[in-house]
PDB file of N, CA and C in Angstrom:
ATOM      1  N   UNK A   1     139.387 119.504 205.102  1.00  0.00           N
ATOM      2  CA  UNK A   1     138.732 119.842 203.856  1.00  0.00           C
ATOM      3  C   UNK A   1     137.802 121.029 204.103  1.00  0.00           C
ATOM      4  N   UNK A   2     137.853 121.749 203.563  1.00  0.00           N
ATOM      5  CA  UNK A   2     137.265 123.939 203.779  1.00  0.00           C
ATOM      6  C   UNK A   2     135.697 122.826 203.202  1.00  0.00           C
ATOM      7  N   UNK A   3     134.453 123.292 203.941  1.00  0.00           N
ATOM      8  CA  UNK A   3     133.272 123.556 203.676  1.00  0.00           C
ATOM      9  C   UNK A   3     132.787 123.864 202.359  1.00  0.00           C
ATOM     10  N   UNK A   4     132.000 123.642 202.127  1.00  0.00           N
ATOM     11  CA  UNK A   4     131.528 123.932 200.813  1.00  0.00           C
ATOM     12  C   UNK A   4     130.678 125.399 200.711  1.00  0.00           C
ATOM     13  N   UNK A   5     130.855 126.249 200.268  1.00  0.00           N
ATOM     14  CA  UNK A   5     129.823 127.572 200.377  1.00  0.00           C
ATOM     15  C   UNK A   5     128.303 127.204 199.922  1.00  0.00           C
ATOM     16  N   UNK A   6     127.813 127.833 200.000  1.00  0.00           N
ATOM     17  CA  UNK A   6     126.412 127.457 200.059  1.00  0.00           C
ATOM     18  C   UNK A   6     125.565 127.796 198.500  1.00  0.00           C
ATOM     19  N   UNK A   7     126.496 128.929 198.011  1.00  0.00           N
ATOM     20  CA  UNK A   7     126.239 128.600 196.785  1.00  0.00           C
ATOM     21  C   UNK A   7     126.732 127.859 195.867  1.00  0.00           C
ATOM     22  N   UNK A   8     128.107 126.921 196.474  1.00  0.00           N
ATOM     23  CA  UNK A   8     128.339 125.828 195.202  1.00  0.00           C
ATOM     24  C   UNK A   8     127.587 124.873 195.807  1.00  0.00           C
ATOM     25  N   UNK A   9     126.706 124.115 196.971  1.00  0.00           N
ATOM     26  CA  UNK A   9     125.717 123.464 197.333  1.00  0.00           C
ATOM     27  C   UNK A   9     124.766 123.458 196.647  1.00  0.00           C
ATOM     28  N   UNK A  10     124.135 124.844 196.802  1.00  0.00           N
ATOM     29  CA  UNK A  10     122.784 124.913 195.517  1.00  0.00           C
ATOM     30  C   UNK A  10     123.290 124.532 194.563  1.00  0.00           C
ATOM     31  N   UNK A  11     124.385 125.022 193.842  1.00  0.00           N
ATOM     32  CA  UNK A  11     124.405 124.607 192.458  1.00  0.00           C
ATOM     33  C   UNK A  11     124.742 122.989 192.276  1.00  0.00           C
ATOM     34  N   UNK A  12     125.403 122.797 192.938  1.00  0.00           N
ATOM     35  CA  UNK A  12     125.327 121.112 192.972  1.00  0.00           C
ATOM     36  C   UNK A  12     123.600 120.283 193.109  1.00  0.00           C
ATOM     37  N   UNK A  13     122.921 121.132 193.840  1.00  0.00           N
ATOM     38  CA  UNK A  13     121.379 120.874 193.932  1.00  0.00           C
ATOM     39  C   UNK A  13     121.146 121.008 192.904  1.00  0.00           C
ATOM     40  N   UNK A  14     121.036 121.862 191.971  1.00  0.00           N
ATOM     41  CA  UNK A  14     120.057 122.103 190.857  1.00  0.00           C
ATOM     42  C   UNK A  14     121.027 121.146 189.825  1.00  0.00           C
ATOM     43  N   UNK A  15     122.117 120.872 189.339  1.00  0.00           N
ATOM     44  CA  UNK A  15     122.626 120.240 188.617  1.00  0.00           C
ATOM     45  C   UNK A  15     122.199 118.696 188.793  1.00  0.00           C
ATOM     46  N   UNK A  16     121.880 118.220 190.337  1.00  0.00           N
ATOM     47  CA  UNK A  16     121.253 116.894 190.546  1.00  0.00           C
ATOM     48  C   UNK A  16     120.306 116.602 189.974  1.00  0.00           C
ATOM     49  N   UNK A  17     118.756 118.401 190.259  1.00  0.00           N
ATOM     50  CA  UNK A  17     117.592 118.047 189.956  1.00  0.00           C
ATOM     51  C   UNK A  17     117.500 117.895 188.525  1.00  0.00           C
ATOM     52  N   UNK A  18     118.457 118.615 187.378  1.00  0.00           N
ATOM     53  CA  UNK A  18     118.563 118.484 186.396  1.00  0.00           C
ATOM     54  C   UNK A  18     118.471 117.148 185.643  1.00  0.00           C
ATOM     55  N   UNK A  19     119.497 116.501 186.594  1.00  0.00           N
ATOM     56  CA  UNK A  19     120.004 115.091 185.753  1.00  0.00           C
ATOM     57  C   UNK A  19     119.212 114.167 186.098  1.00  0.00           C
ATOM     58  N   UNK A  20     117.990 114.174 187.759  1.00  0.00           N
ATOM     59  CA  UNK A  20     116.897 113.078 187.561  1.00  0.00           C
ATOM     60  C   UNK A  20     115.377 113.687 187.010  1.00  0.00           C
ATOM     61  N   UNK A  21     115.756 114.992 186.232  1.00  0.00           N
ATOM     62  CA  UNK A  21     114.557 115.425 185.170  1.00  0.00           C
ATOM     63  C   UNK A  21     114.711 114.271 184.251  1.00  0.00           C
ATOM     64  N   UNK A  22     116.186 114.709 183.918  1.00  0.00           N
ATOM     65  CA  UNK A  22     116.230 113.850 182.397  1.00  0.00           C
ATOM     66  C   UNK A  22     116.293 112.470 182.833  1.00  0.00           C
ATOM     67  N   UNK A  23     116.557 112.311 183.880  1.00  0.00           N
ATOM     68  CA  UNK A  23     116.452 110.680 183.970  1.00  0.00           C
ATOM     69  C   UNK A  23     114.864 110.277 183.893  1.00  0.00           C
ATOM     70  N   UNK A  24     113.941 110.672 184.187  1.00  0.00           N
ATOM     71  CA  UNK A  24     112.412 110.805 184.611  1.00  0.00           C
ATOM     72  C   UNK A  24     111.742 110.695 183.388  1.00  0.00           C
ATOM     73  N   UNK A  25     111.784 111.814 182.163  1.00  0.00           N
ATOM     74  CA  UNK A  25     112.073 112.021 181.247  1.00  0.00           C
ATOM     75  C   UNK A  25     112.490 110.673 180.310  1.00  0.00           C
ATOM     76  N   UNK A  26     113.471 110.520 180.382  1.00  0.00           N
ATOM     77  CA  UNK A  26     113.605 108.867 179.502  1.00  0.00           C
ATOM     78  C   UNK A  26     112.974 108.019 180.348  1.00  0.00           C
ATOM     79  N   UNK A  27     112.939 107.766 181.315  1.00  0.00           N
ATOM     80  CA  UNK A  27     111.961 106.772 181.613  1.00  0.00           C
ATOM     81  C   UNK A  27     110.417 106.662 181.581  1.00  0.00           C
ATOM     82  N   UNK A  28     109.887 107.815 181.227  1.00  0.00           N
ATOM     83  CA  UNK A  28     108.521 108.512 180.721  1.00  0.00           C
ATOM     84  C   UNK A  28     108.689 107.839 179.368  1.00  0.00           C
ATOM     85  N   UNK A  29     109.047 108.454 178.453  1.00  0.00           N
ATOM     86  CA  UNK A  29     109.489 108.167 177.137  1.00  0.00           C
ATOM     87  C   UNK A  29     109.288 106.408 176.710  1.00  0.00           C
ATOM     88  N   UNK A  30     110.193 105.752 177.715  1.00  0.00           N
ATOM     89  CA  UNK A  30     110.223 104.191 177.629  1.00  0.00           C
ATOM     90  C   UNK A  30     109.071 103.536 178.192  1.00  0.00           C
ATOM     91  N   UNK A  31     108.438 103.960 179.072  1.00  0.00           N
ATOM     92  CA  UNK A  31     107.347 103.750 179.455  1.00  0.00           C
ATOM     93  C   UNK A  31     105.667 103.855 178.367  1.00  0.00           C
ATOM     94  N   UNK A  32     105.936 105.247 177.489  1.00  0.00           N
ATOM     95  CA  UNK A  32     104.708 105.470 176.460  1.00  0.00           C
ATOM     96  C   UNK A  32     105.416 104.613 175.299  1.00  0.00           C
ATOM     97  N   UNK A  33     106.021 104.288 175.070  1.00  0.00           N
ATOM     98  CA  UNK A  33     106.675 103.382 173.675  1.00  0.00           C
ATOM     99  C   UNK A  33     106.317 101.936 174.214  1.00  0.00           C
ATOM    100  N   UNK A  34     106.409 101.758 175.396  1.00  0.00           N
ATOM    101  CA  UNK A  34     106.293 100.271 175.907  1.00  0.00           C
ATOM    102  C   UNK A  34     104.758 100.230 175.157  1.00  0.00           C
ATOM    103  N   UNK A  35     103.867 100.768 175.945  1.00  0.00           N
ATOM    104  CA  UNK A  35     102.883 101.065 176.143  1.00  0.00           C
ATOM    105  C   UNK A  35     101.949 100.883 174.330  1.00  0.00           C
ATOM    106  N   UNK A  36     102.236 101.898 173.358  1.00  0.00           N
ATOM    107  CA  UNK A  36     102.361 101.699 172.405  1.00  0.00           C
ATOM    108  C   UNK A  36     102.452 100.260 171.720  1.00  0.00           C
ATOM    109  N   UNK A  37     103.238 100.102 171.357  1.00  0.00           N
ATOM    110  CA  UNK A  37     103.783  98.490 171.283  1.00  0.00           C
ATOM    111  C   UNK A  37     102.714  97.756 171.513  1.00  0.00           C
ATOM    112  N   UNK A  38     102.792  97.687 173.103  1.00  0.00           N
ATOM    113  CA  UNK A  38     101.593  96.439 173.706  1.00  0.00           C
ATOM    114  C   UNK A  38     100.312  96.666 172.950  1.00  0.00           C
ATOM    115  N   UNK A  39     100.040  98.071 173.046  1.00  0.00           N
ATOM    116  CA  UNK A  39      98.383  98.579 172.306  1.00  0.00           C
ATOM    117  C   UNK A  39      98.304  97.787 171.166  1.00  0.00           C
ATOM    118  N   UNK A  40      99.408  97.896 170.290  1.00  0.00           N
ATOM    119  CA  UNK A  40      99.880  97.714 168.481  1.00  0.00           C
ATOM    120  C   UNK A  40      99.599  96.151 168.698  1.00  0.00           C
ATOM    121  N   UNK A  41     100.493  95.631 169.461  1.00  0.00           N
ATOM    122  CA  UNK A  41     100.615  94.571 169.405  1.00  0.00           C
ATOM    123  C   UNK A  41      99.303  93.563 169.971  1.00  0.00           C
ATOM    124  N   UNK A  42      98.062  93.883 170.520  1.00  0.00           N
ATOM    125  CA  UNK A  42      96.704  93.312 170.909  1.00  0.00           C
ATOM    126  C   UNK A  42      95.938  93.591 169.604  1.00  0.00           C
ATOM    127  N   UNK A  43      95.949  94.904 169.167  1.00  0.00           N
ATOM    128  CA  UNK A  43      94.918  95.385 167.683  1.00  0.00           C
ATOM    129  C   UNK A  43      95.639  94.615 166.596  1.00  0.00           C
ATOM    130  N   UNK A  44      96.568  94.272 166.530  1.00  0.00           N
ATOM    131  CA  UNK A  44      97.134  92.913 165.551  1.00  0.00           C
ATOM    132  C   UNK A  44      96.823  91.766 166.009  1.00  0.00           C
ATOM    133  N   UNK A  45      96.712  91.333 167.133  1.00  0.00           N
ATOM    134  CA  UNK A  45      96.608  90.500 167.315  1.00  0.00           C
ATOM    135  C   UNK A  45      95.362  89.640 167.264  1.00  0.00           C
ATOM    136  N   UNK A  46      94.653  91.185 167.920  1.00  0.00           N
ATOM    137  CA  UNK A  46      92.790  90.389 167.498  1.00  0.00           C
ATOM    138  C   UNK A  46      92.192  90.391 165.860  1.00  0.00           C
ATOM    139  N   UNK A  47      93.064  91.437 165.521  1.00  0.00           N
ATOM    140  CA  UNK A  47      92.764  91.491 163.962  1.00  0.00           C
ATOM    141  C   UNK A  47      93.079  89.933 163.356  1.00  0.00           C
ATOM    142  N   UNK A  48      94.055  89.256 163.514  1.00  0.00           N
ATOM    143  CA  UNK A  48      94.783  88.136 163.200  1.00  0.00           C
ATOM    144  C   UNK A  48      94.506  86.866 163.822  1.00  0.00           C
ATOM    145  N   UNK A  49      93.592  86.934 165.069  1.00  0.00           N
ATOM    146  CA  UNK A  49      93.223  85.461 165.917  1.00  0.00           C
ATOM    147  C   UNK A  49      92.097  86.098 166.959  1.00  0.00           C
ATOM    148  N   UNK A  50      91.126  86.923 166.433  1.00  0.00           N
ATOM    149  CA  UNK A  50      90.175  87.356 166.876  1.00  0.00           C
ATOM    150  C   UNK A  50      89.232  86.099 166.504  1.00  0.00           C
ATOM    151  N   UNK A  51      88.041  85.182 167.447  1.00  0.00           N
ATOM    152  CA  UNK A  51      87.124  84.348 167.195  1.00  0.00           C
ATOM    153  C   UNK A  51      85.522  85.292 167.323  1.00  0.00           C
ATOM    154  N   UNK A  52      85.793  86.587 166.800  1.00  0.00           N
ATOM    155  CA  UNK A  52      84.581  87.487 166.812  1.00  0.00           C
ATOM    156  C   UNK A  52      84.692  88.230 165.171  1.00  0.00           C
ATOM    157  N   UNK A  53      83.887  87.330 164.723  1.00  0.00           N
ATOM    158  CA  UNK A  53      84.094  88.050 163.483  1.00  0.00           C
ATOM    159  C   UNK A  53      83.792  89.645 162.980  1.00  0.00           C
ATOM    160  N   UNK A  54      82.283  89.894 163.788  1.00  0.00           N
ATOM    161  CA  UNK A  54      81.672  90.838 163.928  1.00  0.00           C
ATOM    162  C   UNK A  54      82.378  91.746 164.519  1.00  0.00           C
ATOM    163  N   UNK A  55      83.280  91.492 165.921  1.00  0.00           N
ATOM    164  CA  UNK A  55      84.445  92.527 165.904  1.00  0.00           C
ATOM    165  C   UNK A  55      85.497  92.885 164.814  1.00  0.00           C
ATOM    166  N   UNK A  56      86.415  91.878 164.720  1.00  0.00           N
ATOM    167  CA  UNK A  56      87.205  92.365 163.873  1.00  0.00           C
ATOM    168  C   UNK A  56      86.965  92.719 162.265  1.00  0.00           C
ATOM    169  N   UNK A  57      85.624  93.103 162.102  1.00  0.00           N
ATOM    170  CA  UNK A  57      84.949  93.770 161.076  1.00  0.00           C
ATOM    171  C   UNK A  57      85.381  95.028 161.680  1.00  0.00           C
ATOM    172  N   UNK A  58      84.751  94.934 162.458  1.00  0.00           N
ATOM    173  CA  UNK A  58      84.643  96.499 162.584  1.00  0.00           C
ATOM    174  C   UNK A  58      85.783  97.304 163.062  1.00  0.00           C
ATOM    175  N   UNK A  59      86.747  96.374 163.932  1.00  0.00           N
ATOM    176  CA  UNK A  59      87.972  97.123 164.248  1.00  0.00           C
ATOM    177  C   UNK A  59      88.621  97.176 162.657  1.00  0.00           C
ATOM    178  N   UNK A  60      88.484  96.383 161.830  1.00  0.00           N
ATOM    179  CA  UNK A  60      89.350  96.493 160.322  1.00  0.00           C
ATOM    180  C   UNK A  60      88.504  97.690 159.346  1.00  0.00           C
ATOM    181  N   UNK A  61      87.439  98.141 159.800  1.00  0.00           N
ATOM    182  CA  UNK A  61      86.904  99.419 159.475  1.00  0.00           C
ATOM    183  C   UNK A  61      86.654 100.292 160.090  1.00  0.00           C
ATOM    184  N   UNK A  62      87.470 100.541 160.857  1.00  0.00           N
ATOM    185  CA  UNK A  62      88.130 101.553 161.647  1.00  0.00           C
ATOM    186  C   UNK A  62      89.280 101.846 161.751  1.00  0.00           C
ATOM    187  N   UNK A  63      90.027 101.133 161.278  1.00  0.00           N
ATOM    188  CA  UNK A  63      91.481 101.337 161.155  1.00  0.00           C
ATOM    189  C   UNK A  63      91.563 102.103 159.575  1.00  0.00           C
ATOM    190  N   UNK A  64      90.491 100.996 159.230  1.00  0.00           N
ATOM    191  CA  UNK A  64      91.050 101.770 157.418  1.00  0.00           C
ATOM    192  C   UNK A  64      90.355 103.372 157.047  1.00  0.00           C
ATOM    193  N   UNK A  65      89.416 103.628 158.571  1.00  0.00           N
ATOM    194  CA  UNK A  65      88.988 105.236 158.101  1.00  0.00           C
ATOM    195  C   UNK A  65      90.093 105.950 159.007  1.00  0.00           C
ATOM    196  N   UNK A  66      90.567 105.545 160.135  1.00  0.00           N
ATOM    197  CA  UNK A  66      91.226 106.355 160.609  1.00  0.00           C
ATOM    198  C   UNK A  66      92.822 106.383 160.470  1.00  0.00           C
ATOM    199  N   UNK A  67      93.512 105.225 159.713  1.00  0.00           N
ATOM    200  CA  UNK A  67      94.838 105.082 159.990  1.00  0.00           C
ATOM    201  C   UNK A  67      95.371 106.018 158.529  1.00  0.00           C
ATOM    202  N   UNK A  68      94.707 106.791 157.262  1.00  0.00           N
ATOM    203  CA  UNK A  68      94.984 107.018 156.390  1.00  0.00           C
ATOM    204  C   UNK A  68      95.075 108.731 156.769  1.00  0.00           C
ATOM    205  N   UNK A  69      94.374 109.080 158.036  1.00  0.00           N
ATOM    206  CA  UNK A  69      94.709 110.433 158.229  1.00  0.00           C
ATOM    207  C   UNK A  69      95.826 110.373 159.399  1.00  0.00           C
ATOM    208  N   UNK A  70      95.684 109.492 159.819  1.00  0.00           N
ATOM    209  CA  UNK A  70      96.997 109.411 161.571  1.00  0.00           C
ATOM    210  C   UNK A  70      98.554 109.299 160.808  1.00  0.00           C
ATOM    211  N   UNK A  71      98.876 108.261 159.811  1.00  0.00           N
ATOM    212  CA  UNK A  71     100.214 108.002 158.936  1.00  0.00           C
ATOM    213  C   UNK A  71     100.261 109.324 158.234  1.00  0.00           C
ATOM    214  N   UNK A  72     101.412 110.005 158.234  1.00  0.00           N
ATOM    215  CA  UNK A  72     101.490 110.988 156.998  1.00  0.00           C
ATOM    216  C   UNK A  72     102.955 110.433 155.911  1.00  0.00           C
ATOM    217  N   UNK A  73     104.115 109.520 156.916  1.00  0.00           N
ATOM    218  CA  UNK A  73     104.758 109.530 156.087  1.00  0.00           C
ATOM    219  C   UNK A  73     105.116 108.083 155.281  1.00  0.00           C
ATOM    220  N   UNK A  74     105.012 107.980 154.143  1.00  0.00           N
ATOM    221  CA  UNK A  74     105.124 106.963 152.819  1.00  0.00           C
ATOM    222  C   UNK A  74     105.611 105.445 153.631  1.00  0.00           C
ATOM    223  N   UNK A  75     106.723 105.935 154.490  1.00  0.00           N
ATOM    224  CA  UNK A  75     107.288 104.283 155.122  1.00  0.00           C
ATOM    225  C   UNK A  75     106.323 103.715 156.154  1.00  0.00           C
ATOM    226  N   UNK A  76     106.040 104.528 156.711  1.00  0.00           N
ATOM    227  CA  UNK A  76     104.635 104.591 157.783  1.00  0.00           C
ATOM    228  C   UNK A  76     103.443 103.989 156.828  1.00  0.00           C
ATOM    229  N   UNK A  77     103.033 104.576 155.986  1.00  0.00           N
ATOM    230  CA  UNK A  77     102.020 104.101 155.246  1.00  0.00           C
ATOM    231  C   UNK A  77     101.776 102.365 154.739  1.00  0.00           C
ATOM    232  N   UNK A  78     103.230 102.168 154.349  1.00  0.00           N
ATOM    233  CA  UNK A  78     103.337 100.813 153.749  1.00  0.00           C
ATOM    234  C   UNK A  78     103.700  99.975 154.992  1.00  0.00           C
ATOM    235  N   UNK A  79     103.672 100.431 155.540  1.00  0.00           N
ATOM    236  CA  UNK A  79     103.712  99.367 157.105  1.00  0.00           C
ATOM    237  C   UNK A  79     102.469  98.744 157.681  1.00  0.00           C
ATOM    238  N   UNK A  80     101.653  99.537 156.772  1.00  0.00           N
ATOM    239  CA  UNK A  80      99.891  99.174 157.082  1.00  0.00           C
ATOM    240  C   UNK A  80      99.328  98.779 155.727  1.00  0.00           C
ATOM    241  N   UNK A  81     100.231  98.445 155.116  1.00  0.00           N
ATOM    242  CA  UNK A  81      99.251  98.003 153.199  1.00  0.00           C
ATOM    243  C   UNK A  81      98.404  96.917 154.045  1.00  0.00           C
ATOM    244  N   UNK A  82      98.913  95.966 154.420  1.00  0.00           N
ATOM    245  CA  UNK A  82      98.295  94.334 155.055  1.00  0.00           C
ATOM    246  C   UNK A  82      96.678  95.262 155.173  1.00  0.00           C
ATOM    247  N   UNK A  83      97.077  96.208 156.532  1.00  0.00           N
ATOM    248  CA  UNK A  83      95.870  96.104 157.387  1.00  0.00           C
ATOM    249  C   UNK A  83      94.628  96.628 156.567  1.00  0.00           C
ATOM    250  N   UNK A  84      95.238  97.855 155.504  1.00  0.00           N
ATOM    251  CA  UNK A  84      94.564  98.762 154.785  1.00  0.00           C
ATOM    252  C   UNK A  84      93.717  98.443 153.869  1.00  0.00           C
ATOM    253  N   UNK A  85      94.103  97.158 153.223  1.00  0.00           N
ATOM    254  CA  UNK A  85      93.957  96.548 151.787  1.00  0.00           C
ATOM    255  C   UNK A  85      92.814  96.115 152.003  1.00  0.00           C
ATOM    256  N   UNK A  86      91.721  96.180 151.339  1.00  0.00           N
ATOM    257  CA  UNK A  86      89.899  96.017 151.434  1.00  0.00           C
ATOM    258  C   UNK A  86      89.980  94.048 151.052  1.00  0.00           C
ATOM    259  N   UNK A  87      90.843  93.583 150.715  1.00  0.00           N
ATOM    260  CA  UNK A  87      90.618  92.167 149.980  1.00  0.00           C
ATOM    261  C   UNK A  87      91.277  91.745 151.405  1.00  0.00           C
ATOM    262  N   UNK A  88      92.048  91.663 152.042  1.00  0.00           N
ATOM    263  CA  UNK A  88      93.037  91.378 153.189  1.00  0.00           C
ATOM    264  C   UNK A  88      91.555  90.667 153.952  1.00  0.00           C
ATOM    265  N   UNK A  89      92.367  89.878 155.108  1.00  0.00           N
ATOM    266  CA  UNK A  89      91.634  89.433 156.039  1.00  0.00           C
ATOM    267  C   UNK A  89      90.277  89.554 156.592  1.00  0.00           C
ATOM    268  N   UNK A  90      89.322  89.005 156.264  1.00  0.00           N
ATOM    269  CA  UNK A  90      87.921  89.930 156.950  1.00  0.00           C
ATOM    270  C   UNK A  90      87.618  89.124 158.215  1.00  0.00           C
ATOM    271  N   UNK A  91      88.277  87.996 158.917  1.00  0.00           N
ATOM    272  CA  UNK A  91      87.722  87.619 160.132  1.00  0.00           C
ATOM    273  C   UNK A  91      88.688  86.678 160.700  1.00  0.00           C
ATOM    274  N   UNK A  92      88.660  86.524 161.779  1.00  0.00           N
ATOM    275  CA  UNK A  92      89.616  85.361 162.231  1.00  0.00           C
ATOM    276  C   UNK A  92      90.910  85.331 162.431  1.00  0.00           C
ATOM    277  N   UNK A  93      91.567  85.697 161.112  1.00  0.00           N
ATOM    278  CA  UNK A  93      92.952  85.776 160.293  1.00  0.00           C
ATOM    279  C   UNK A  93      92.758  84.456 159.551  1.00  0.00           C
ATOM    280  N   UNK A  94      92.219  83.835 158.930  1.00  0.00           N
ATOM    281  CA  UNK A  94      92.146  83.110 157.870  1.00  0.00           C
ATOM    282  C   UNK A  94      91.918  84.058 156.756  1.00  0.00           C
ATOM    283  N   UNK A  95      92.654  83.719 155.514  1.00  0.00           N
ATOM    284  CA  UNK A  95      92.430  84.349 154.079  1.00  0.00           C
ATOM    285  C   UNK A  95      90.778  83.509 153.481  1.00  0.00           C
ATOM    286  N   UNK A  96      90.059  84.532 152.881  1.00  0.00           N
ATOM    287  CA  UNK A  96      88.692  84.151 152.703  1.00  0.00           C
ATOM    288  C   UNK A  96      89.665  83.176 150.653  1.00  0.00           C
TER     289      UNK A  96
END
């Protein structure tokens, strides 16, 4: 079997480094979405079975000043009516 020249070597090199960019790359990606999620999923959670009322006051007025400039689009928006809505939950997650 004839040797490989040294420039189809490199190029076999850089076509490797290419493909564990993008592998790196999606696994970056899956890693900040994980990440996400978990965040989403604790700030619901204390909002909803928080035993600090005085916190989840204030995390539920903070969400409602900041989540109305972070959402821009309409499906996004109504994904947060619950959290947004001034009558909604004020402690615990019991309905007053």
């Amino acid at each position: 079997m004839a040797r490989k020249s040294i420039t189809q070597r490199l190029a076999e090199l850089e076509e490797r480094k290419r493909t564990l960019k993008a592998r790196l790359g999606k696994q970056e990606r899956a890693q900040d979405t994980r990440r996400k999620i978990l965040l989403g999923a604790l700030v619901l959670h204390r909002l909803e079975h928080s035993n600090d009322p005085d916190f989840t006051r204030r995390l539920r007025e903070w969400l409602r000043r900041e989540l109305p400039g972070f959402l821009v689009r309409d499906g996004d928006k109504a994904l947060f009516d619950d959290v947004l809505d001034q009558g909604e939950l004020t402690s615990g997650g019991n309905p007053e």
